[in-house]
N, C-alpha and C. Protein backbone atom coordinates (compact mmCIF):
# COMPACT_ATOMS: atom_id res chain seq x y z
N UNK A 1 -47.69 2.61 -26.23
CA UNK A 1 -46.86 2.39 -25.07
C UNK A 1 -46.46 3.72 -24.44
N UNK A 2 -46.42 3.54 -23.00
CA UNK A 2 -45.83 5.10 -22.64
C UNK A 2 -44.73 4.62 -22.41
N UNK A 3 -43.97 6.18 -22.19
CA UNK A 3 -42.22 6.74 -22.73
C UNK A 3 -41.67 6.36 -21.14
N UNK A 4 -40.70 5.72 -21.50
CA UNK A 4 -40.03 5.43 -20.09
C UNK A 4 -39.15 6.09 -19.82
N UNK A 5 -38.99 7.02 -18.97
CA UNK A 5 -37.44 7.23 -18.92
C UNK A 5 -36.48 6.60 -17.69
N UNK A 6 -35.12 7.51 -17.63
CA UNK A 6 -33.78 6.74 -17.53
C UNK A 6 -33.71 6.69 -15.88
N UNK A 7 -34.05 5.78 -15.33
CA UNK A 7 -33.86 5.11 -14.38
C UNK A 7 -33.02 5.82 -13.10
N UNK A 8 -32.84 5.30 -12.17
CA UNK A 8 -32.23 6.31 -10.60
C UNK A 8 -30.76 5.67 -10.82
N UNK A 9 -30.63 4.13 -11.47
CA UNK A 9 -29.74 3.73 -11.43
C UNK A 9 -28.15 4.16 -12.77
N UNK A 10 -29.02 4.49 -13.59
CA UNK A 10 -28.24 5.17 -14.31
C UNK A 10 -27.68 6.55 -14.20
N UNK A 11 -28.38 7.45 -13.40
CA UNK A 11 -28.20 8.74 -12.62
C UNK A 11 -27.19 8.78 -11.51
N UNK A 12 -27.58 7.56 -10.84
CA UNK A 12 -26.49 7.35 -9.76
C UNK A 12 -25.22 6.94 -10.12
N UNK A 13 -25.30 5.78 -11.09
CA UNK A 13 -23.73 5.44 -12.27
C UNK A 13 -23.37 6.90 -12.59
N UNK A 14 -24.12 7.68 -13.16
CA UNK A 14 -23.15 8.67 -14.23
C UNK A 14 -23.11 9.89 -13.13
N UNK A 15 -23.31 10.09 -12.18
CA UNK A 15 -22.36 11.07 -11.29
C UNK A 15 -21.91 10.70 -9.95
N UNK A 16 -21.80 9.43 -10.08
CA UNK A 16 -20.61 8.77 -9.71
C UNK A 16 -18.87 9.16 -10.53
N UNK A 17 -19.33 8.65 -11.85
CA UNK A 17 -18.64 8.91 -12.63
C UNK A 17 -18.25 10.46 -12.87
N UNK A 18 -18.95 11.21 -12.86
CA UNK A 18 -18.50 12.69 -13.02
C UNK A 18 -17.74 13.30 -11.94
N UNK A 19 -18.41 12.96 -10.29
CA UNK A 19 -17.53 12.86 -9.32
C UNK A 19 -15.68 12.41 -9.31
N UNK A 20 -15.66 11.43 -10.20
CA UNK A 20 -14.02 11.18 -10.38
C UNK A 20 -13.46 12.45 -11.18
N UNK A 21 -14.21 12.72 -12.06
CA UNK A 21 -13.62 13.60 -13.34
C UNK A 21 -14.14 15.03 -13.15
N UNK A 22 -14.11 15.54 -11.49
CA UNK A 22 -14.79 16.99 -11.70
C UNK A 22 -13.35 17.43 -11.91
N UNK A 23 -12.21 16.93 -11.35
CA UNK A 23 -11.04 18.29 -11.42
C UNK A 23 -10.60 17.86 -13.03
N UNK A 24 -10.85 17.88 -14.32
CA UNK A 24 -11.20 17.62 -15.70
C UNK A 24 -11.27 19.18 -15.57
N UNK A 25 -10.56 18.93 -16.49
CA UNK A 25 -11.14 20.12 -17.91
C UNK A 25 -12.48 20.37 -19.04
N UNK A 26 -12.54 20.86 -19.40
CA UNK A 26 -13.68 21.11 -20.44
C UNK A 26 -15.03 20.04 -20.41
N UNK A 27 -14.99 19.22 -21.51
CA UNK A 27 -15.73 18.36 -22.23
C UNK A 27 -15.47 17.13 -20.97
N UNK A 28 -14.36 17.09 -20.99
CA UNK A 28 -13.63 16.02 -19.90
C UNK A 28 -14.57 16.04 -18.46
N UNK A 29 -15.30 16.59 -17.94
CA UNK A 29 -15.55 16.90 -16.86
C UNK A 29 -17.42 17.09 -17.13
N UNK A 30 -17.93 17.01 -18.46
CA UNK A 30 -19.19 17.34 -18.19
C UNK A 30 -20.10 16.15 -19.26
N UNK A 31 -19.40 15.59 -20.30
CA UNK A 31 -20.27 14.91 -20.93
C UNK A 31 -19.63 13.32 -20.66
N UNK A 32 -20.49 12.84 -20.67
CA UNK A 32 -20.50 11.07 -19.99
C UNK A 32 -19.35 10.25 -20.84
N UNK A 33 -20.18 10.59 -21.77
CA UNK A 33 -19.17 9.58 -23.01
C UNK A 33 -18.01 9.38 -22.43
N UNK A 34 -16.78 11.06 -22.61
CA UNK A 34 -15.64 11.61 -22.73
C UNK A 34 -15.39 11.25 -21.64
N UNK A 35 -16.28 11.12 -20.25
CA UNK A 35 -15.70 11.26 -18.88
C UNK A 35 -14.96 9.34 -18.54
N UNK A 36 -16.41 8.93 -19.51
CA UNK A 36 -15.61 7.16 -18.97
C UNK A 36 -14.37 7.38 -20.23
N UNK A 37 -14.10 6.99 -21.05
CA UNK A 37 -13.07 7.51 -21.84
C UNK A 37 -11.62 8.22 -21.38
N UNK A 38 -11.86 9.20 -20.70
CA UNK A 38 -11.09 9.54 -19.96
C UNK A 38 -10.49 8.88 -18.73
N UNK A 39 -11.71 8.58 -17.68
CA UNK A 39 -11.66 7.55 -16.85
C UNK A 39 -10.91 6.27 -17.06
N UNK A 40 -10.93 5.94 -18.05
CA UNK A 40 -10.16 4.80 -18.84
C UNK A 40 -8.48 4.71 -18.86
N UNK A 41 -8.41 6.20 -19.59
CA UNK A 41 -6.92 6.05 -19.54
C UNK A 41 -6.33 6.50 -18.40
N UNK A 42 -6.93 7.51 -17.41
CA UNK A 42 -6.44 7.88 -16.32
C UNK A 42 -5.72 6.90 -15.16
N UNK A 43 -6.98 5.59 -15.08
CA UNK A 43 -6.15 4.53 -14.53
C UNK A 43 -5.14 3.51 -14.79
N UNK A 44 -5.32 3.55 -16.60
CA UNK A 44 -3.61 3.19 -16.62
C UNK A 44 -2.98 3.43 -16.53
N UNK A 45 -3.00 5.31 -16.68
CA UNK A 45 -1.96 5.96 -16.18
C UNK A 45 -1.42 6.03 -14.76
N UNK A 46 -2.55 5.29 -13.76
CA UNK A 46 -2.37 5.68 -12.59
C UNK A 46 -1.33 4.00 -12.05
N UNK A 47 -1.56 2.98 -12.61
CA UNK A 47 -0.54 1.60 -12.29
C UNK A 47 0.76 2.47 -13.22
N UNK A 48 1.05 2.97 -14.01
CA UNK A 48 2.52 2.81 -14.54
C UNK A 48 3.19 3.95 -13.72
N UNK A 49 2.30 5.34 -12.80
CA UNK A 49 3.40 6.35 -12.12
C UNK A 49 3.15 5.47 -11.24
N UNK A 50 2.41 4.80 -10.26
CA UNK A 50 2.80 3.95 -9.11
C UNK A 50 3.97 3.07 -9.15
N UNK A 51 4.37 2.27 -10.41
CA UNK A 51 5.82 1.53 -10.51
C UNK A 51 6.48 2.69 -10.69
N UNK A 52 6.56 3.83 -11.36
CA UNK A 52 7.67 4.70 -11.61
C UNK A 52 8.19 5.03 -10.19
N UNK A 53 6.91 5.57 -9.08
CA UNK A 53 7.24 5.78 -7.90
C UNK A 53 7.72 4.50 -7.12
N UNK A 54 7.33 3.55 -7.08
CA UNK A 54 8.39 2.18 -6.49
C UNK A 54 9.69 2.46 -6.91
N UNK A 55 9.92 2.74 -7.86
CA UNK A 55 11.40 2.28 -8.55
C UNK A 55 12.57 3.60 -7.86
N UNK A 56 11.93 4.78 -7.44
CA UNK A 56 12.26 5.92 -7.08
C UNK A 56 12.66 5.85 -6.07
N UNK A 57 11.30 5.12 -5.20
CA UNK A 57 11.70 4.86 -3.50
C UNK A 57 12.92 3.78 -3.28
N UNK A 58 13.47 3.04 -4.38
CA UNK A 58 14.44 1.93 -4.12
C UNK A 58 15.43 2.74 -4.57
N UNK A 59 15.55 3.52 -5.63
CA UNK A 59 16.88 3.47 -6.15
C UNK A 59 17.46 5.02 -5.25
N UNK A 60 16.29 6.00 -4.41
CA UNK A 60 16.79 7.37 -3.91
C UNK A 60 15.81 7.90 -3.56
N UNK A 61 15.84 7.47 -2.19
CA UNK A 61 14.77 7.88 -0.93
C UNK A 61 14.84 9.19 -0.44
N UNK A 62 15.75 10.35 -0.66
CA UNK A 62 15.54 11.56 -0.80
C UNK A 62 14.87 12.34 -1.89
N UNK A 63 14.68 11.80 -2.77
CA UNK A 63 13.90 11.95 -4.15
C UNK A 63 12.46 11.99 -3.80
N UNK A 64 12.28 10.80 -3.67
CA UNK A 64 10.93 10.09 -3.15
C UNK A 64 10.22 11.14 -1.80
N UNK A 65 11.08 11.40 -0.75
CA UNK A 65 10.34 12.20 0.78
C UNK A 65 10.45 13.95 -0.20
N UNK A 66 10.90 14.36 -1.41
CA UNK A 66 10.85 15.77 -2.08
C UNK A 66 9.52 15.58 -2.89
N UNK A 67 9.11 14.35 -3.49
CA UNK A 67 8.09 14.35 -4.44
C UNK A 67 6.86 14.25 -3.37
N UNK A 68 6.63 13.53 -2.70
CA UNK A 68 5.89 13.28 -1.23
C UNK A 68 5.67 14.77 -0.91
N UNK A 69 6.44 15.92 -0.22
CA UNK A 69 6.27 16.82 0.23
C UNK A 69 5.80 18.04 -1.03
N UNK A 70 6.12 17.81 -1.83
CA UNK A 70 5.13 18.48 -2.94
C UNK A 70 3.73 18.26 -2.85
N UNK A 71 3.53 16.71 -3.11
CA UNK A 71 2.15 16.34 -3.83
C UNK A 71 1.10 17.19 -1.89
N UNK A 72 1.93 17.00 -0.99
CA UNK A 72 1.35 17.45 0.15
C UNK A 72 0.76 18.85 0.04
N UNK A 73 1.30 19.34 -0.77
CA UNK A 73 1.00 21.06 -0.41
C UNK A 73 -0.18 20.98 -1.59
């Protein structure tokens, strides 16, 4: 049998994926495994600061337009 190799579609999946995780660090940013792995927890992390930030904008809306003008710069 001849040797098949890895497909356009798997190339296109995995730097897709590396695309999310270029601003990564090390290992984090270059080998696949680590990057979905990473990818993984990043978006849970990313639903629990989105409620942290809801809860901010209700309880002190000068808080909220100081964290805003940070993440801007």
């Amino acid at each position: 049998m001849t040797r098949t190799k890895r497909g356009y579609i798997a190339r296109r999946r995995q730097k897709k994926i590396s695309l999310f995780a270029s601003s990564f660090q090390g290992a984090h940013s270059r080998l696949t495994r680590t990057i979905t792995q990473q990818r993984i927890r990043t978006l849970k992390q990313l639903l629990l600061n989105r409620k942290i930030l809801a809860q901010i904008a209700i309880s002190n809306r000068n808080c909220l337009y100081m964290i805003s003008n940070d993440i801007k710069k």
